[in-house]
Protein backbone atom coordinates (compact mmCIF):
# COMPACT_ATOMS: atom_id res chain seq x y z
CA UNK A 1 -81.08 -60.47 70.29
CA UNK A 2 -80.55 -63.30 67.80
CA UNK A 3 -82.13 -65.85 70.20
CA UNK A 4 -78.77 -66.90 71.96
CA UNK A 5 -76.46 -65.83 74.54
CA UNK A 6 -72.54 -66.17 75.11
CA UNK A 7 -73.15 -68.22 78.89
CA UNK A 8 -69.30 -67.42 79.63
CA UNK A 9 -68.23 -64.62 77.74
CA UNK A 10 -65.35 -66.53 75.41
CA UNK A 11 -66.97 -66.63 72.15
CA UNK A 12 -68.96 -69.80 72.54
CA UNK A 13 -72.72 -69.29 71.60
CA UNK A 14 -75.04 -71.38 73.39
CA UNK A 15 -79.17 -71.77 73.13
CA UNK A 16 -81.21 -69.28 75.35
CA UNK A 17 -82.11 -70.64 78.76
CA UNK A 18 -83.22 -68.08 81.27
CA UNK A 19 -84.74 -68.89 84.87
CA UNK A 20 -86.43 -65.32 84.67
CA UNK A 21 -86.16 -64.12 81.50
CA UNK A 22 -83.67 -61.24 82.95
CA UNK A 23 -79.92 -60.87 82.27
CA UNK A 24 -77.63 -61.01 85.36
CA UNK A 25 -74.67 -58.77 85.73
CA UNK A 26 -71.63 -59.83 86.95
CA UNK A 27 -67.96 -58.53 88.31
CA UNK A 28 -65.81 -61.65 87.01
CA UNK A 29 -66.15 -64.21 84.82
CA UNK A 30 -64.30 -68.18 85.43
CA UNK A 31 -64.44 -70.41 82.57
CA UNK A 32 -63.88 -73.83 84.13
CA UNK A 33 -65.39 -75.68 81.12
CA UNK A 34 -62.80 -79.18 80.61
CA UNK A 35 -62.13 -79.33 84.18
CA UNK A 36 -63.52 -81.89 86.86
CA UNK A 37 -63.71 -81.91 90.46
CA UNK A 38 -61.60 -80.96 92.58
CA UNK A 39 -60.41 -78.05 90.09
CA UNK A 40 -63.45 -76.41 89.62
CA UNK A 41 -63.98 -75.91 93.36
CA UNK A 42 -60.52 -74.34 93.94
CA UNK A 43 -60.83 -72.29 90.95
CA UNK A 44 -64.03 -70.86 92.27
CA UNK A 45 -62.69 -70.35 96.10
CA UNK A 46 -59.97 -68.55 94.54
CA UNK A 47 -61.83 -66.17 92.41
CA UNK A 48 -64.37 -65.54 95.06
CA UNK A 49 -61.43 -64.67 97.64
CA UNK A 50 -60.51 -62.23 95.34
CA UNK A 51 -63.87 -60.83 94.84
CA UNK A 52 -65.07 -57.57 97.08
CA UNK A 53 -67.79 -58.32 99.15
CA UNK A 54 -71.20 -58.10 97.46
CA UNK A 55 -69.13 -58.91 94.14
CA UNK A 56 -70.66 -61.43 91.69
CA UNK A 57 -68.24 -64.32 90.30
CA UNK A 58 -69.97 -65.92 86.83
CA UNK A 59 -68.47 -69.55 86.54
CA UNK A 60 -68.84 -71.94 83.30
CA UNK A 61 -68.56 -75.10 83.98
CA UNK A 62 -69.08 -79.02 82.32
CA UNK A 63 -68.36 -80.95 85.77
CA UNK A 64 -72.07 -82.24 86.96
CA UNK A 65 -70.65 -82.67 90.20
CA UNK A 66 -69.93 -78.78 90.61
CA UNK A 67 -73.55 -77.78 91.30
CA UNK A 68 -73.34 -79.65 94.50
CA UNK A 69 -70.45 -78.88 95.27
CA UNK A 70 -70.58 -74.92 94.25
CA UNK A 71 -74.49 -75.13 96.41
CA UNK A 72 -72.06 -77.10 99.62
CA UNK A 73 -69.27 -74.09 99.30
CA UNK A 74 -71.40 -71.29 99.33
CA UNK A 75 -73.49 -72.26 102.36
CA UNK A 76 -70.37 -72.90 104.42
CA UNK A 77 -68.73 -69.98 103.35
CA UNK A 78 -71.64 -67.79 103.54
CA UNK A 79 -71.94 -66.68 100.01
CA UNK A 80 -74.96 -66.61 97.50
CA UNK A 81 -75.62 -69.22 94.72
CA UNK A 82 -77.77 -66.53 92.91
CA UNK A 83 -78.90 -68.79 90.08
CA UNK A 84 -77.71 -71.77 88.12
CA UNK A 85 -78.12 -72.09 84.66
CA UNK A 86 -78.27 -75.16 82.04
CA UNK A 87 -77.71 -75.42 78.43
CA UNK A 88 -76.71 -77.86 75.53
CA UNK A 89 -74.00 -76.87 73.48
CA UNK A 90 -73.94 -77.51 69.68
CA UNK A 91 -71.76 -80.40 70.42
CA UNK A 92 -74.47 -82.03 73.13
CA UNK A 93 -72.53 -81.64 76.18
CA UNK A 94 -74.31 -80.22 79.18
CA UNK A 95 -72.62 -76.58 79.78
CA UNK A 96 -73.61 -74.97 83.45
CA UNK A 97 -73.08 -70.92 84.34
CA UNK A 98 -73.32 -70.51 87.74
CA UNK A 99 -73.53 -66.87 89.53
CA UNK A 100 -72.45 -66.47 92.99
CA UNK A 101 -72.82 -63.31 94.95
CA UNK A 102 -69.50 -62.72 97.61
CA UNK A 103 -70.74 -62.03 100.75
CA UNK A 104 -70.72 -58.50 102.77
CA UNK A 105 -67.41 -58.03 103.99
């Protein structure tokens, strides 16, 4: 490993920043990078409906307001914020990859 890893799996390279050092698999990836609140959140709720249960939806996003409001929609709905994630991009901007686990149908 060259000391980086591709946070949402479209050819952008960001610094390494692990919680536990481990990689985390997921089903889908959502690239929601550009995009501020509300669209994030509807994105994401329309992924996740998609999803089988147990399914894990990878989001990238640059919206600070989405970790509160990806933490709000999976309590209500039931689902698992399994991590969140934060790196810098080469450009400076704040890039966040979210995984959230469906839950058991």
């Amino acid at each position: 490993m060259d000391g980086h890893w591709n946070c949402a799996g479209f050819g952008t390279s960001y610094p390494t920043f692990t919680l536990t050092g481990d990689v985390l698999d997921f089903d889908e990836a959502l690239d929601t990078t550009g995009l501020v609140c509300p669209e994030p959140l509807m994105l994401v709720r329309n992924a996740v409906r998609k999803l089988a249960g147990g399914a894990v939806l990878r989001v990238i996003a640059t919206d600070p307001t989405t970790e509160r409001d990806f933490q709000h929609f999976c309590q209500f709905m039931g689902h698992s914020l399994l991590t969140i994630e934060q790196t810098v991009d080469v450009a400076g901007q704040v890039v966040l990859c979210y995984w959230i686990q469906k839950k058991a149908a």
